[in-house]
C-alpha atoms as a PDB file:
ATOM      1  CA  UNK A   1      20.884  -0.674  16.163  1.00  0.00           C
ATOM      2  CA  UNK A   2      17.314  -0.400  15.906  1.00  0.00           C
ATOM      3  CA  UNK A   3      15.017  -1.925  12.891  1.00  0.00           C
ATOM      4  CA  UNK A   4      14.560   0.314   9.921  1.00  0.00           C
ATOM      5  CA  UNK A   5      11.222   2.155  10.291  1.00  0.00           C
ATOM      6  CA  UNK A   6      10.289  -0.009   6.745  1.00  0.00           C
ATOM      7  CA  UNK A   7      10.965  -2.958   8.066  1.00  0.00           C
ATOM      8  CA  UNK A   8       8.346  -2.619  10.503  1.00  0.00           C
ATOM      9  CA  UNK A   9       4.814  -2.823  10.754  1.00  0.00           C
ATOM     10  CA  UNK A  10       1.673  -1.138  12.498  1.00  0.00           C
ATOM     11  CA  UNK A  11       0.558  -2.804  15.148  1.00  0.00           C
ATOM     12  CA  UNK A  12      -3.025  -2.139  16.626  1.00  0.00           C
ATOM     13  CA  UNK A  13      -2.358  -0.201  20.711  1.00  0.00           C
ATOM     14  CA  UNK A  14      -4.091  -1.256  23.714  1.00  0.00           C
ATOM     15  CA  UNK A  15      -6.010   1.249  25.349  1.00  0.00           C
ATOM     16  CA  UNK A  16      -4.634   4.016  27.112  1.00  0.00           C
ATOM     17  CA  UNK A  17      -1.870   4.277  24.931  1.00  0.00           C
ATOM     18  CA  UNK A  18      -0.268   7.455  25.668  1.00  0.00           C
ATOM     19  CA  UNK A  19       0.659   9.594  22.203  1.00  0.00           C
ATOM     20  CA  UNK A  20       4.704   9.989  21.646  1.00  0.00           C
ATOM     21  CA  UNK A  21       6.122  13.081  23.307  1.00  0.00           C
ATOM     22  CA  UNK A  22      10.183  14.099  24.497  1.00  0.00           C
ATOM     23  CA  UNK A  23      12.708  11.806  23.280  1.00  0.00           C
ATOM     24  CA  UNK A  24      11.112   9.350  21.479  1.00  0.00           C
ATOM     25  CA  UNK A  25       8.907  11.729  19.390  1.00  0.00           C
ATOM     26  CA  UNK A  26      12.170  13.829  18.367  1.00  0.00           C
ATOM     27  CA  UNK A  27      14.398  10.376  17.524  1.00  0.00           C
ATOM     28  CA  UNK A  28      11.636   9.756  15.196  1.00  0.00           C
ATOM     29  CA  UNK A  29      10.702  13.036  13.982  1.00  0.00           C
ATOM     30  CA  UNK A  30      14.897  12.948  13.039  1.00  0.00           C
ATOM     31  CA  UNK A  31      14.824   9.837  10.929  1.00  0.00           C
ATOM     32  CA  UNK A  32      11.675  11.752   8.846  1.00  0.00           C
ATOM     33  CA  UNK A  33      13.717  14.890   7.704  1.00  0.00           C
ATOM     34  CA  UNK A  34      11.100  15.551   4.863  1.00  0.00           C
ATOM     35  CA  UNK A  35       8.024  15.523   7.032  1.00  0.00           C
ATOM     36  CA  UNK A  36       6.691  17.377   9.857  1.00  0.00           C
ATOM     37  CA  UNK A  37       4.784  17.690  13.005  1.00  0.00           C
ATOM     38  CA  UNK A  38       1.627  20.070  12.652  1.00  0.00           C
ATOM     39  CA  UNK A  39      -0.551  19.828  15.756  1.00  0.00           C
ATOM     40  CA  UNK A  40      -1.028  16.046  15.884  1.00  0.00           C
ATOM     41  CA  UNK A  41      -0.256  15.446  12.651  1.00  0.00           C
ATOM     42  CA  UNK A  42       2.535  14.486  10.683  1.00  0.00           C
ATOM     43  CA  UNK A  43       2.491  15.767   7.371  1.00  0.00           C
ATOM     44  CA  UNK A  44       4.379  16.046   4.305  1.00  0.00           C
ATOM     45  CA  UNK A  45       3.844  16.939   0.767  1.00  0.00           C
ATOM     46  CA  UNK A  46       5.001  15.884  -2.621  1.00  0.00           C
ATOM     47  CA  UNK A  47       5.202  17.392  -6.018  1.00  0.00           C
ATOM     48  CA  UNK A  48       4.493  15.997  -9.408  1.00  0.00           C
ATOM     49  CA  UNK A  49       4.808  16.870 -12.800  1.00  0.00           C
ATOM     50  CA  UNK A  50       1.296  16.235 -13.414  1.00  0.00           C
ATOM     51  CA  UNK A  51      -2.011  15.167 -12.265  1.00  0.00           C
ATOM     52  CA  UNK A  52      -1.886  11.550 -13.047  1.00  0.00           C
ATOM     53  CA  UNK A  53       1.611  10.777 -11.687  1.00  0.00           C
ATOM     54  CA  UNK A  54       0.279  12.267  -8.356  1.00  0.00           C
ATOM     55  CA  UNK A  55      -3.105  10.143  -8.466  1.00  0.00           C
ATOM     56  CA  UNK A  56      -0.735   7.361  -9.004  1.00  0.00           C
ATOM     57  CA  UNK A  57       1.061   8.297  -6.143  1.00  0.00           C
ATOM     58  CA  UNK A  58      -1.551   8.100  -4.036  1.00  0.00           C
ATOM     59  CA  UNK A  59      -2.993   5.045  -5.154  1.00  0.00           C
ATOM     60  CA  UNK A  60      -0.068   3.216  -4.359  1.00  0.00           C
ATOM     61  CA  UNK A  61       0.204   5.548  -0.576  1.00  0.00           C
ATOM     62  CA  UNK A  62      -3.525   3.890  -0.464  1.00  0.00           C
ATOM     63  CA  UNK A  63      -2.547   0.371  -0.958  1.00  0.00           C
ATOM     64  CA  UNK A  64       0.070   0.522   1.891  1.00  0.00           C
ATOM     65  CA  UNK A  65      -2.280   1.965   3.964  1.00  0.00           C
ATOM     66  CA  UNK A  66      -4.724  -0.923   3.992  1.00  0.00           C
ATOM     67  CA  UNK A  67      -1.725  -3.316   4.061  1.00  0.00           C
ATOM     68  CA  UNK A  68      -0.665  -1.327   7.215  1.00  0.00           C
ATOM     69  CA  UNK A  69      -4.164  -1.104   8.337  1.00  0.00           C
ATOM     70  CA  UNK A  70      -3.447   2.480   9.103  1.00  0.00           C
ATOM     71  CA  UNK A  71      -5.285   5.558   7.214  1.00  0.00           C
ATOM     72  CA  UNK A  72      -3.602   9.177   6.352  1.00  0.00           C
ATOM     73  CA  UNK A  73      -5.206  11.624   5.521  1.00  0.00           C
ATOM     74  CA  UNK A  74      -4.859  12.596   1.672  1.00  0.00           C
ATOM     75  CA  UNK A  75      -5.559  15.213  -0.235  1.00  0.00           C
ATOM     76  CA  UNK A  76      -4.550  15.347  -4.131  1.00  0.00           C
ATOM     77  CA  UNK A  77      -4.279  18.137  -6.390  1.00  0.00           C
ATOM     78  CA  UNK A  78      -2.923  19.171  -9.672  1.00  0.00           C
ATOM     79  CA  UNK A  79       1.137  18.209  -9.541  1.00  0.00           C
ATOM     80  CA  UNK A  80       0.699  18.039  -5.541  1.00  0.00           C
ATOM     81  CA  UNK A  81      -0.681  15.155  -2.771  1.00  0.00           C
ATOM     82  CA  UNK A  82      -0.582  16.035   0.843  1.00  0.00           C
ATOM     83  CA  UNK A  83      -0.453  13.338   3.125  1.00  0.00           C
ATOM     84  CA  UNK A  84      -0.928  13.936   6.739  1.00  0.00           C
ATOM     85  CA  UNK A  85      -1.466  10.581   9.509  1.00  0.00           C
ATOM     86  CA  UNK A  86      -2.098  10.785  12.883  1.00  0.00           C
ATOM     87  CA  UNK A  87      -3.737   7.376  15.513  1.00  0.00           C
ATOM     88  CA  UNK A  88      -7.286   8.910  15.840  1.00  0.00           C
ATOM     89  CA  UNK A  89      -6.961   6.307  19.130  1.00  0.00           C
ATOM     90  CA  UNK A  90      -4.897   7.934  20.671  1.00  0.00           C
ATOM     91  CA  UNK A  91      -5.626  11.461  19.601  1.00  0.00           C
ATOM     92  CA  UNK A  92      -1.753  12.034  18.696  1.00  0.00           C
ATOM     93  CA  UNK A  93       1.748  10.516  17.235  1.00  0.00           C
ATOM     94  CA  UNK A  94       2.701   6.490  17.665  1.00  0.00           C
ATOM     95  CA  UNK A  95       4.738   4.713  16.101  1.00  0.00           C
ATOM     96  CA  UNK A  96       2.615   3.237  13.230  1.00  0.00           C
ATOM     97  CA  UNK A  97       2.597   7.192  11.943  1.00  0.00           C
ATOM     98  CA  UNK A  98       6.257   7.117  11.287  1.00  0.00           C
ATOM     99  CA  UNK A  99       6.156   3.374  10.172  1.00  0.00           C
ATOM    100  CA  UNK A 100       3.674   4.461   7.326  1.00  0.00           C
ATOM    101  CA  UNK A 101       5.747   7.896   6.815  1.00  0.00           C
ATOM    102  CA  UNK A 102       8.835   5.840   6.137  1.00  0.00           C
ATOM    103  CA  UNK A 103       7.035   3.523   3.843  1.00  0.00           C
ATOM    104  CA  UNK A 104       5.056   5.876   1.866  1.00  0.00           C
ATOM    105  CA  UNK A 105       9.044   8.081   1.631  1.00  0.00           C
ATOM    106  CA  UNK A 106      10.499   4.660   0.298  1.00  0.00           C
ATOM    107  CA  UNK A 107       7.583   4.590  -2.727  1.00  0.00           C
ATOM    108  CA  UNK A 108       8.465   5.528  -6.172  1.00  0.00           C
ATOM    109  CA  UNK A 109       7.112   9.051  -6.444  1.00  0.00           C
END
């Protein structure tokens, strides 16, 4: 059985990594039910109650993003964050996107 996506880590990709596509981009896309693939982005929202639980929210998405040394795209409203992540490298989905999905769905929100 494979390694829970939170248990792993981004990795940096050597060049000419090729983005995820067939197989290995749906397994992946499965284990992510609440998120979803918009161009070559995967995206999800969350609602809050309020403003400040959802800035809190995304502070904490921001601190696992410099621990995992890979950057979503956020955008925060009223009651509502959007985060969206795709590896500007390789112009598409890899791994690390789903590694930081997972971890961001496994904070307190």
């Amino acid at each position: 059985m494979p390694e829970p996506l939170t248990h792993r880590h981004c990795a940096p990709l050597p060049p000419g990594t090729p983005p995820l596509a067939g197989e290995a981009l749906a397994a992946l896309t499965a284990a992510l039910p609440h998120w979803r693939i918009e161009g070559r982005e995967l995206k999800r929202e969350f609602r809050f109650p309020d403003f400040a639980s959802a800035l809190a929210f995304v502070n904490r998405v921001g601190e696992v993003a410099e621990r995992e040394q890979h950057h979503p795209d956020i955008a925060l409203a009223w009651g509502r964050v959007v985060i969206g992540t795709y590896t500007h490298s390789i112009g598409g989905l890899s791994e690390n996107d789903f590694i930081l999905a997972a971890t961001i769905d496994a904070l307190p929100h």
